[in-house]
C-alpha atoms as a PDB file:
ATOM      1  CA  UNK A   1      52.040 -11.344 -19.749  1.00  0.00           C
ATOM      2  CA  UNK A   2      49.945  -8.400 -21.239  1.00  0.00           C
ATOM      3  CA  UNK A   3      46.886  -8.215 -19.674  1.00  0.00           C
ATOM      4  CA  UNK A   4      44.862  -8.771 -23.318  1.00  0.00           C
ATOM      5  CA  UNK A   5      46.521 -12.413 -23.103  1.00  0.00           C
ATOM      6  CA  UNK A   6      44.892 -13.226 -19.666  1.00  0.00           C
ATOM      7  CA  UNK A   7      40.991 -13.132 -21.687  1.00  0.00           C
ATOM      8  CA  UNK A   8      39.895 -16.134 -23.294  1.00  0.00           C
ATOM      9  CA  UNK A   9      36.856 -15.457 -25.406  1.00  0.00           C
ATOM     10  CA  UNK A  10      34.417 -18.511 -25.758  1.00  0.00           C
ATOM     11  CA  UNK A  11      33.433 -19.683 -29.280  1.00  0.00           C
ATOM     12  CA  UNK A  12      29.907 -20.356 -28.534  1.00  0.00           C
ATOM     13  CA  UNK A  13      28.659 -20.628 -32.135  1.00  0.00           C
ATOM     14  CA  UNK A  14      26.968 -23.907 -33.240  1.00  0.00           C
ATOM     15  CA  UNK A  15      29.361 -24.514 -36.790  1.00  0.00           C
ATOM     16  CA  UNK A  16      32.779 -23.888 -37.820  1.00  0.00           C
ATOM     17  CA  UNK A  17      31.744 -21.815 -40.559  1.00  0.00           C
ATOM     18  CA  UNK A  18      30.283 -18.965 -37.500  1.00  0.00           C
ATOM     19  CA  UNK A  19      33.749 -20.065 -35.167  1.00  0.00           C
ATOM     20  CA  UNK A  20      35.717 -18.658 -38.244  1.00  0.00           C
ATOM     21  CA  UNK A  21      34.039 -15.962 -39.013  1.00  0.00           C
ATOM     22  CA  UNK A  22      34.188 -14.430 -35.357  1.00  0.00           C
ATOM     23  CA  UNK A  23      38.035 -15.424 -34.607  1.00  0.00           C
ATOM     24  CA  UNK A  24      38.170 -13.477 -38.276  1.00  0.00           C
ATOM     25  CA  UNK A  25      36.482 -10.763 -36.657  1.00  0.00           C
ATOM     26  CA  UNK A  26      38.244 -10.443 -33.534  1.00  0.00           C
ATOM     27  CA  UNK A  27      42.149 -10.977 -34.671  1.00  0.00           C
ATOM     28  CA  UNK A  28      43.482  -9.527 -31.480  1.00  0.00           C
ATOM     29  CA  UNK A  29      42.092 -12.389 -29.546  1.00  0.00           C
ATOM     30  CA  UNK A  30      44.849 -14.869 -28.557  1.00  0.00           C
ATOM     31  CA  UNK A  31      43.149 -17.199 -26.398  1.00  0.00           C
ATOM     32  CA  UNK A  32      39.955 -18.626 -27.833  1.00  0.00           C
ATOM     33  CA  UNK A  33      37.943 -21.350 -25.280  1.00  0.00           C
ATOM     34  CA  UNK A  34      35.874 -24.019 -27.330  1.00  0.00           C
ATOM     35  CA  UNK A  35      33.154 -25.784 -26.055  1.00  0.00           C
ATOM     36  CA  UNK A  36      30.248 -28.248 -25.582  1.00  0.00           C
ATOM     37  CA  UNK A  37      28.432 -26.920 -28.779  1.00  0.00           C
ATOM     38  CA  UNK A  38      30.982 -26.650 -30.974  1.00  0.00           C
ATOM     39  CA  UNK A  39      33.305 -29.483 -30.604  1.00  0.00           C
ATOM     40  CA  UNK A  40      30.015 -31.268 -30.751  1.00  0.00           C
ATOM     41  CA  UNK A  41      28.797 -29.802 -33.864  1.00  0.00           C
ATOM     42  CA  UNK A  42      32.411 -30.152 -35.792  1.00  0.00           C
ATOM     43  CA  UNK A  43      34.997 -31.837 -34.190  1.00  0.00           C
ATOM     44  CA  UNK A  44      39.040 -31.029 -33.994  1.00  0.00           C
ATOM     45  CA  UNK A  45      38.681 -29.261 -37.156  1.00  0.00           C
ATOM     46  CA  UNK A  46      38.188 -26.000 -35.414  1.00  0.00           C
ATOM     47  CA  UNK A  47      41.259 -26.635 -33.103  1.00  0.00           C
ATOM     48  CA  UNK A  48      43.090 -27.400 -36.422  1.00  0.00           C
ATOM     49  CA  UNK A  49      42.007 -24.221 -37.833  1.00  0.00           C
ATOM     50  CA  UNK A  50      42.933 -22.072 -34.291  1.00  0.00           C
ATOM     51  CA  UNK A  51      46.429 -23.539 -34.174  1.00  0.00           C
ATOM     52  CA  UNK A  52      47.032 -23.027 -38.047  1.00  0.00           C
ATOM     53  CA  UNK A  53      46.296 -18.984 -37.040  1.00  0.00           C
ATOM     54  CA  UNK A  54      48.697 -19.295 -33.607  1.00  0.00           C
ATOM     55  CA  UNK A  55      45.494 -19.347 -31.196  1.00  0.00           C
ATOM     56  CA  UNK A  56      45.930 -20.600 -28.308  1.00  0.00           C
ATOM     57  CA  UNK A  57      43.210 -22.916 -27.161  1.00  0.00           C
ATOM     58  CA  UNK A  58      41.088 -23.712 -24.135  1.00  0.00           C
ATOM     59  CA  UNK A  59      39.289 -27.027 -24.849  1.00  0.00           C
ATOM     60  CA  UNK A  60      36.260 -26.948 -22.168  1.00  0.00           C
ATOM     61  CA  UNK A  61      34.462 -30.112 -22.102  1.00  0.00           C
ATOM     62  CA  UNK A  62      34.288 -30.864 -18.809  1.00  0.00           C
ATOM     63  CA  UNK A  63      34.922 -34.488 -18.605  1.00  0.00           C
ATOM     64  CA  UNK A  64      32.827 -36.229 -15.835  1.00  0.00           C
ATOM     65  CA  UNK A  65      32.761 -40.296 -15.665  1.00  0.00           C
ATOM     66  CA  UNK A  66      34.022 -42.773 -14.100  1.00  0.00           C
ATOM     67  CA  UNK A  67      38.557 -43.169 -13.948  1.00  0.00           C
ATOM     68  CA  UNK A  68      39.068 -45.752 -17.115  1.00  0.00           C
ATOM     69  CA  UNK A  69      36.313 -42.953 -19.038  1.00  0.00           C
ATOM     70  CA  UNK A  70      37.961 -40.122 -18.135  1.00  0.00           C
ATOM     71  CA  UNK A  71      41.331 -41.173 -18.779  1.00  0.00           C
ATOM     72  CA  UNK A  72      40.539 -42.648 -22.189  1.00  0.00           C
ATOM     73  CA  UNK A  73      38.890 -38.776 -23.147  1.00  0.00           C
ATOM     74  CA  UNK A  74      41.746 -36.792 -21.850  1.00  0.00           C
ATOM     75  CA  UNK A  75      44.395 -39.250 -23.164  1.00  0.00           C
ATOM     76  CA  UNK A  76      42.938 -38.616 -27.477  1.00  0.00           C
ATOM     77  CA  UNK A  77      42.089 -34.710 -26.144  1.00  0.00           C
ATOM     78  CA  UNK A  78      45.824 -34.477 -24.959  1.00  0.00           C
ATOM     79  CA  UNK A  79      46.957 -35.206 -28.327  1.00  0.00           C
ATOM     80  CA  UNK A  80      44.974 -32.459 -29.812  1.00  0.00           C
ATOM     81  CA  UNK A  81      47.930 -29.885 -28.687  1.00  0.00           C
ATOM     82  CA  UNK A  82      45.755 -27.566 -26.845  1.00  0.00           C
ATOM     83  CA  UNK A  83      46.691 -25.436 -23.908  1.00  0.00           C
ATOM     84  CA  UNK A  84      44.074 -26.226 -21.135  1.00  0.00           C
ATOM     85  CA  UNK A  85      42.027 -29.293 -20.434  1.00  0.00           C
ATOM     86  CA  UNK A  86      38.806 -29.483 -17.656  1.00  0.00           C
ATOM     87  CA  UNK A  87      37.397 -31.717 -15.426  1.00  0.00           C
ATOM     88  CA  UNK A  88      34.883 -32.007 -12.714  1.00  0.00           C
ATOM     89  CA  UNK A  89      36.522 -32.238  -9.555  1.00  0.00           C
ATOM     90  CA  UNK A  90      33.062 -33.758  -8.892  1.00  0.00           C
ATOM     91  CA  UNK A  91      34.455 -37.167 -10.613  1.00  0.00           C
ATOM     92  CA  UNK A  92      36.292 -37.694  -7.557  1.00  0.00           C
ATOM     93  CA  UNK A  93      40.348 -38.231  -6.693  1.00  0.00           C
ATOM     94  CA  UNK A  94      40.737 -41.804  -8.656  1.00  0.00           C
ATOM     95  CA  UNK A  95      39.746 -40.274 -11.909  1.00  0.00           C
ATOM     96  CA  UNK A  96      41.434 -36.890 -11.557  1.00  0.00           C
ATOM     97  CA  UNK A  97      44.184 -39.047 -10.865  1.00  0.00           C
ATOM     98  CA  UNK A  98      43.905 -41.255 -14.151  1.00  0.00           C
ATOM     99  CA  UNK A  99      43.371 -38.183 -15.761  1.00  0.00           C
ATOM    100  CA  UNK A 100      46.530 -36.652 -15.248  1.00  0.00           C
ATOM    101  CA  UNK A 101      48.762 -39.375 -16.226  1.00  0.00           C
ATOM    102  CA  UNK A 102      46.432 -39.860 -18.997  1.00  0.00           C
ATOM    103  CA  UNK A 103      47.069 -36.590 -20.368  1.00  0.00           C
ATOM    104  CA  UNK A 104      50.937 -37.269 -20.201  1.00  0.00           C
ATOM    105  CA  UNK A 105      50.785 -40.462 -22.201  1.00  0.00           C
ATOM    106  CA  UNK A 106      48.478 -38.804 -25.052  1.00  0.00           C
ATOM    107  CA  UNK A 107      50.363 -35.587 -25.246  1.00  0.00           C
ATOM    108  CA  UNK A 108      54.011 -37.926 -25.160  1.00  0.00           C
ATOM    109  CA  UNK A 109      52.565 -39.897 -27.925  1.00  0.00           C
ATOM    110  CA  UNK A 110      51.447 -36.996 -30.466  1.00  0.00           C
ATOM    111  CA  UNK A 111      54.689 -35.545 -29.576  1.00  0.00           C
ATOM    112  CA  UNK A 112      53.002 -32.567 -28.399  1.00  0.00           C
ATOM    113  CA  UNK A 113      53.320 -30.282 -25.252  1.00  0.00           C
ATOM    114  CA  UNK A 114      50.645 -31.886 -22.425  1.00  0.00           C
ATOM    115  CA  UNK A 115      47.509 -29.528 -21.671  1.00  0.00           C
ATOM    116  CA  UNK A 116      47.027 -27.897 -18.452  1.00  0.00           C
ATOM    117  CA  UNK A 117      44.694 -29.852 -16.385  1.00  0.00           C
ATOM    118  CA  UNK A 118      41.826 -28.047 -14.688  1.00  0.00           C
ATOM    119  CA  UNK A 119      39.198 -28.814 -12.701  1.00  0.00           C
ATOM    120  CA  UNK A 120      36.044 -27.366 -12.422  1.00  0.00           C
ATOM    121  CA  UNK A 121      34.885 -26.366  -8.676  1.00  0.00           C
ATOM    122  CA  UNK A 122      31.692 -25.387  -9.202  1.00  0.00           C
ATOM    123  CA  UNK A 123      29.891 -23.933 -11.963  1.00  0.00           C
ATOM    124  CA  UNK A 124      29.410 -20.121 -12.093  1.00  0.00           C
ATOM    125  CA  UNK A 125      25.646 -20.362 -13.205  1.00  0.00           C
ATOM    126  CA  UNK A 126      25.177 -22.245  -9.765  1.00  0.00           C
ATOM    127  CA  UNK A 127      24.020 -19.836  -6.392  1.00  0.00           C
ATOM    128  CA  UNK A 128      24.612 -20.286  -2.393  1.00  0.00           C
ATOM    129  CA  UNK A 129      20.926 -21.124  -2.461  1.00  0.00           C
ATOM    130  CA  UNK A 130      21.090 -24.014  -5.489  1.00  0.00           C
ATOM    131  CA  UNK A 131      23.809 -25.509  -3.679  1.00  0.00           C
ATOM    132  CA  UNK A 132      21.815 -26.136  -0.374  1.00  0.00           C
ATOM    133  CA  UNK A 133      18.463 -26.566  -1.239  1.00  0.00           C
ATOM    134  CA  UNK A 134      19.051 -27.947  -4.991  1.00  0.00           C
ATOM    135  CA  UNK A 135      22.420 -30.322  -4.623  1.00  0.00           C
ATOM    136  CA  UNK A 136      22.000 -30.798  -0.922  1.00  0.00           C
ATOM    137  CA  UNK A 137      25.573 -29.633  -0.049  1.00  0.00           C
ATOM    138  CA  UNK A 138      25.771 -29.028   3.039  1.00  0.00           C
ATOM    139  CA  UNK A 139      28.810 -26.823   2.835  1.00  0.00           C
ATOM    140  CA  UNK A 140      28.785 -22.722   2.103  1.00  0.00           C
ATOM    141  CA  UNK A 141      29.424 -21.896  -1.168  1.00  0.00           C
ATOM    142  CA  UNK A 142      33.503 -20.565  -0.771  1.00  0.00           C
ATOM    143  CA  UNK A 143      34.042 -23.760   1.288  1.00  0.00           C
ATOM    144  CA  UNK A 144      32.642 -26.461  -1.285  1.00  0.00           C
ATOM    145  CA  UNK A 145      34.777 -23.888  -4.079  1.00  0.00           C
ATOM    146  CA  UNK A 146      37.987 -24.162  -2.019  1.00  0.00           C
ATOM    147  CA  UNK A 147      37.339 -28.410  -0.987  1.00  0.00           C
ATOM    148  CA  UNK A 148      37.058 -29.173  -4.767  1.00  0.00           C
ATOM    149  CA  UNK A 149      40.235 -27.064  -5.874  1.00  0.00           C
ATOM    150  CA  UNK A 150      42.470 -28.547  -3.080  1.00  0.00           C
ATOM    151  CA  UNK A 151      41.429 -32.264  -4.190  1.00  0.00           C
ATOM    152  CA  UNK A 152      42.387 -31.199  -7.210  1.00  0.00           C
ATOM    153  CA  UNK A 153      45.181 -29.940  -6.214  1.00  0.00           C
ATOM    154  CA  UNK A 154      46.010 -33.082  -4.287  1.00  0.00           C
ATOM    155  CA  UNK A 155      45.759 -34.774  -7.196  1.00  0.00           C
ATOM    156  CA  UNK A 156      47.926 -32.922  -9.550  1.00  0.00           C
ATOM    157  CA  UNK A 157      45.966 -30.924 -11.249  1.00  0.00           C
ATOM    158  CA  UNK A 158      47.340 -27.701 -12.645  1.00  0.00           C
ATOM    159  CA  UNK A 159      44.459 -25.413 -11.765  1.00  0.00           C
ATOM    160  CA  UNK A 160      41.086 -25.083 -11.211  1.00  0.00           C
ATOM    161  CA  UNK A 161      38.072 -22.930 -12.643  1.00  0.00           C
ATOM    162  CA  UNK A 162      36.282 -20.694 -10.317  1.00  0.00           C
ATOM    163  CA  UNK A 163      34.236 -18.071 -10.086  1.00  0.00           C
ATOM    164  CA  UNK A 164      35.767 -14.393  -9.320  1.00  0.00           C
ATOM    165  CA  UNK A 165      34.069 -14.926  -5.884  1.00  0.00           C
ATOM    166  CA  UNK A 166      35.927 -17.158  -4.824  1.00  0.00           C
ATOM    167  CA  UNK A 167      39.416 -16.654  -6.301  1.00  0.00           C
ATOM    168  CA  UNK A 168      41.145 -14.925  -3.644  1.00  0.00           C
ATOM    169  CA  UNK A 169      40.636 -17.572  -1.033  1.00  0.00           C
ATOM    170  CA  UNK A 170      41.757 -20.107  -3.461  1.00  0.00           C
ATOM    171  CA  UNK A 171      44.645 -17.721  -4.267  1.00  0.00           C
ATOM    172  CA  UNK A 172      45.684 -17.848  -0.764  1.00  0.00           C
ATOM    173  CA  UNK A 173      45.269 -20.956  -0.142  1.00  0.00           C
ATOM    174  CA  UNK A 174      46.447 -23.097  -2.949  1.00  0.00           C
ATOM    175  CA  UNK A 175      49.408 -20.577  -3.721  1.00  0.00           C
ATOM    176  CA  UNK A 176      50.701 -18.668  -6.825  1.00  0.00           C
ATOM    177  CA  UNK A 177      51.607 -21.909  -8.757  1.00  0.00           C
ATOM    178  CA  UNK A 178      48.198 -22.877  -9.148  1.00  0.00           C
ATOM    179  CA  UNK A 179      46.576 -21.840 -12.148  1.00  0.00           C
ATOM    180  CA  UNK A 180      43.110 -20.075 -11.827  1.00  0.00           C
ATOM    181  CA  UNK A 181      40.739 -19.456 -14.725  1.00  0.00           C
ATOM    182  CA  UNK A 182      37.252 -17.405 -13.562  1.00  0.00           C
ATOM    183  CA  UNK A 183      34.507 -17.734 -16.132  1.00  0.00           C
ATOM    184  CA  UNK A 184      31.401 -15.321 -14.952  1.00  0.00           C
ATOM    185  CA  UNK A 185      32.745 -12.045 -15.773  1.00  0.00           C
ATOM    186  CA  UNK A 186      30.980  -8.963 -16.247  1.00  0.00           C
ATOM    187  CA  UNK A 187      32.371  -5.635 -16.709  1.00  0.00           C
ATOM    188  CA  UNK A 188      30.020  -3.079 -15.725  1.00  0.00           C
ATOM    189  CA  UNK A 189      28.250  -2.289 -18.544  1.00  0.00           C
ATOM    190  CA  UNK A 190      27.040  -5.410 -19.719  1.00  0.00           C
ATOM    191  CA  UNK A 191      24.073  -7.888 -18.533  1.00  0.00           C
ATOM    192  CA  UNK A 192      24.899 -10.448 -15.984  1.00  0.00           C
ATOM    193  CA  UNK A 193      23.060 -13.073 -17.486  1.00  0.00           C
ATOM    194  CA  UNK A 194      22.978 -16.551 -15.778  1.00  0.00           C
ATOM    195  CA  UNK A 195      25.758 -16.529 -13.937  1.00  0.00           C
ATOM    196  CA  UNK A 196      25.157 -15.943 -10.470  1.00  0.00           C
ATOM    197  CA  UNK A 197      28.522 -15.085  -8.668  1.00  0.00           C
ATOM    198  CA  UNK A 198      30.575 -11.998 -10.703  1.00  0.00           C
ATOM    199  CA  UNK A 199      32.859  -9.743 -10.528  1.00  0.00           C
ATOM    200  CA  UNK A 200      34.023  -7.178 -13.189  1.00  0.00           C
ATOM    201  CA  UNK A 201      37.589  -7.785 -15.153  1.00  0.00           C
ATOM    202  CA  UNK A 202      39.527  -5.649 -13.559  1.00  0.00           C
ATOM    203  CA  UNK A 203      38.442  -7.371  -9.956  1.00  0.00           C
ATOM    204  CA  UNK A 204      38.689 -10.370 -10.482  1.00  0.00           C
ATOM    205  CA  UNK A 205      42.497  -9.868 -12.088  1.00  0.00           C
ATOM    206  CA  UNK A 206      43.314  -7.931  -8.513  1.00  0.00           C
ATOM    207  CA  UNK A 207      42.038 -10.891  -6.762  1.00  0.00           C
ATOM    208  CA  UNK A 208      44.327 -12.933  -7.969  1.00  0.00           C
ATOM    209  CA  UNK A 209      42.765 -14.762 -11.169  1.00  0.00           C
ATOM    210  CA  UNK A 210      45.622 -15.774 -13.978  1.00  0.00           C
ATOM    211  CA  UNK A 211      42.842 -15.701 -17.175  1.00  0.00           C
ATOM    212  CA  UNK A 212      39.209 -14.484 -17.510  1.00  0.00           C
ATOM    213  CA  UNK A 213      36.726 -16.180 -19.598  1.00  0.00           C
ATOM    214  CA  UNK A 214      34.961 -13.422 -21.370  1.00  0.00           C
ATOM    215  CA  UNK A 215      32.565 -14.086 -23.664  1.00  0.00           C
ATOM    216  CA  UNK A 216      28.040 -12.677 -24.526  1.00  0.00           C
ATOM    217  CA  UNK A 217      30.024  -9.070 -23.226  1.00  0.00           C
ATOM    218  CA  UNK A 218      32.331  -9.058 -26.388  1.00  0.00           C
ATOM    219  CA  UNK A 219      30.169 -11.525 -28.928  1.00  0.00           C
ATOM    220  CA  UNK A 220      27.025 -10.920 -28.383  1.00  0.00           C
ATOM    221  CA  UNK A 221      27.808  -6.946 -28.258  1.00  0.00           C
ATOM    222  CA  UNK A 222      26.689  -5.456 -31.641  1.00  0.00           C
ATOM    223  CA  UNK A 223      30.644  -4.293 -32.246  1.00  0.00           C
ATOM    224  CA  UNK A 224      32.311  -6.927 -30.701  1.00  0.00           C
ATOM    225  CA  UNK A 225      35.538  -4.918 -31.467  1.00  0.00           C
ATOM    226  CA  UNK A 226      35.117  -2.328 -29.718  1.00  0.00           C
ATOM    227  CA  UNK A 227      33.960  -4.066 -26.775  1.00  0.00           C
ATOM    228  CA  UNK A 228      37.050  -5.626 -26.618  1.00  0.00           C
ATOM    229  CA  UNK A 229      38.781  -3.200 -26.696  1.00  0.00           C
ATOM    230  CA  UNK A 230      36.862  -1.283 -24.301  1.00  0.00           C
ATOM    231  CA  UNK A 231      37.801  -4.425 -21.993  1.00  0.00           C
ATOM    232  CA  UNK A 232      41.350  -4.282 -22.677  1.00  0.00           C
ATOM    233  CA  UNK A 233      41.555  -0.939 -21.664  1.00  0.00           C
ATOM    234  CA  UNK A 234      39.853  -1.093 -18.116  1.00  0.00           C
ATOM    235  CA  UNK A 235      42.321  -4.012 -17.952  1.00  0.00           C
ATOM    236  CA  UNK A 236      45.612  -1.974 -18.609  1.00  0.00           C
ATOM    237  CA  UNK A 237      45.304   0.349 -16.036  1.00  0.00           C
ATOM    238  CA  UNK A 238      44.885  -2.475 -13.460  1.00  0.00           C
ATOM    239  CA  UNK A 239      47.949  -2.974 -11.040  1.00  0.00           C
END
């Protein structure tokens, strides 16, 4: 896989009219995520409008309820025919569980190819210190990351979603099979933003990451082109 493949760019626009306009903008993207905000604000009709271009799609809404809930959202999302699917790990083992047979029996019935399941470990915007003194885990950081992916994991799950920080470890641990998609990345040039724990493209691909979710470095830039391709470039020369 080209290394241009492995970046998912985040539609975070509030209407399809602004979705279309940006994939329109950036053609060379393959791999578009779509969120909260927008799936909110307009429904499958910008997944219909990313398959009819060949997109690939990462549907990010981060289901989190109880089993029968969870399994009744990712059985309609699985029909959908998109590529990747999250979950909080946080919902706990019976409803990643329902979850993935869910997704089976919504994807078999649409006759489509079933999403890669994901769950989420911990979200990037969160720090060591929010963790302890916020949550009250009383786990480090890496450890909670690397407890969440391997119930996941357990579960069948297909991956998880980490932060670059904490991709190797779950790399070594959870083995090459295991998807990993690192949101929080930064390339050196551009503002950090909220999220706490980063590492530039090029790191996080040599620590072992499968896709980067990329997105205020290219859209927000005021040539979003060329900051893509100035991405794609650090990434080619990347071993």
């Amino acid at each position: 896989m080209s290394r241009e493949k492995q970046i998912i760019v985040p539609l975070d626009v509030p209407n399809v009219e602004s979705a279309i306009a940006l994939v329109d903008r950036l053609p060379s993207v393959t791999f578009w995520k779509v969120g909260l905000e927008l799936f909110t604000s307009c429904g499958p009709k910008i997944l219909d409008f990313l398959k009819s271009n060949n997109k690939r799609i990462f549907l990010d809404l981060k289901f989190h309820d109880i089993p029968n809930t969870v399994a009744g959202a990712c059985r309609a999302a699985a029909g959908y025919g998109v590529d990747l699917l999250t979950i909080h790990s946080t919902a706990g083992k019976d409803a990643l569980q329902a979850a993935t047979e869910a997704i089976q029996e919504g994807a078999t019935k649409a006759n489509v190819t079933p999403p890669k399941l994901i769950a989420i470990t911990l979200l990037t915007s969160i720090s060591s210190r929010q963790l302890a003194f916020d949550l009250k885990i009383p786990l480090e950081l890496p450890e909670y990351a690397l407890h969440m992916a391997l119930m996941a994991q357990s579960t069948g799950l297909d991956g998880a979603v980490c932060s670059p920080q904490e991709v190797a470890q779950l790399r070594d641990t959870c083995g090459e099979d295991f998807l990993l998609v690192c949101p929080g990345v930064r390339p050196t040039w551009a503002a950090k933003g909220d999220q706490k724990r980063s590492l530039t493209p090029a790191q996080a691909i040599q620590a072992g990451a499968d896709y980067l979710v990329i997105g205020r470095p290219i859209t927000a830039a005021e040539v979003p082109e060329l900051a893509w391709q100035k991405i794609c470039e650090e990434l080619a020369i990347v071993t």
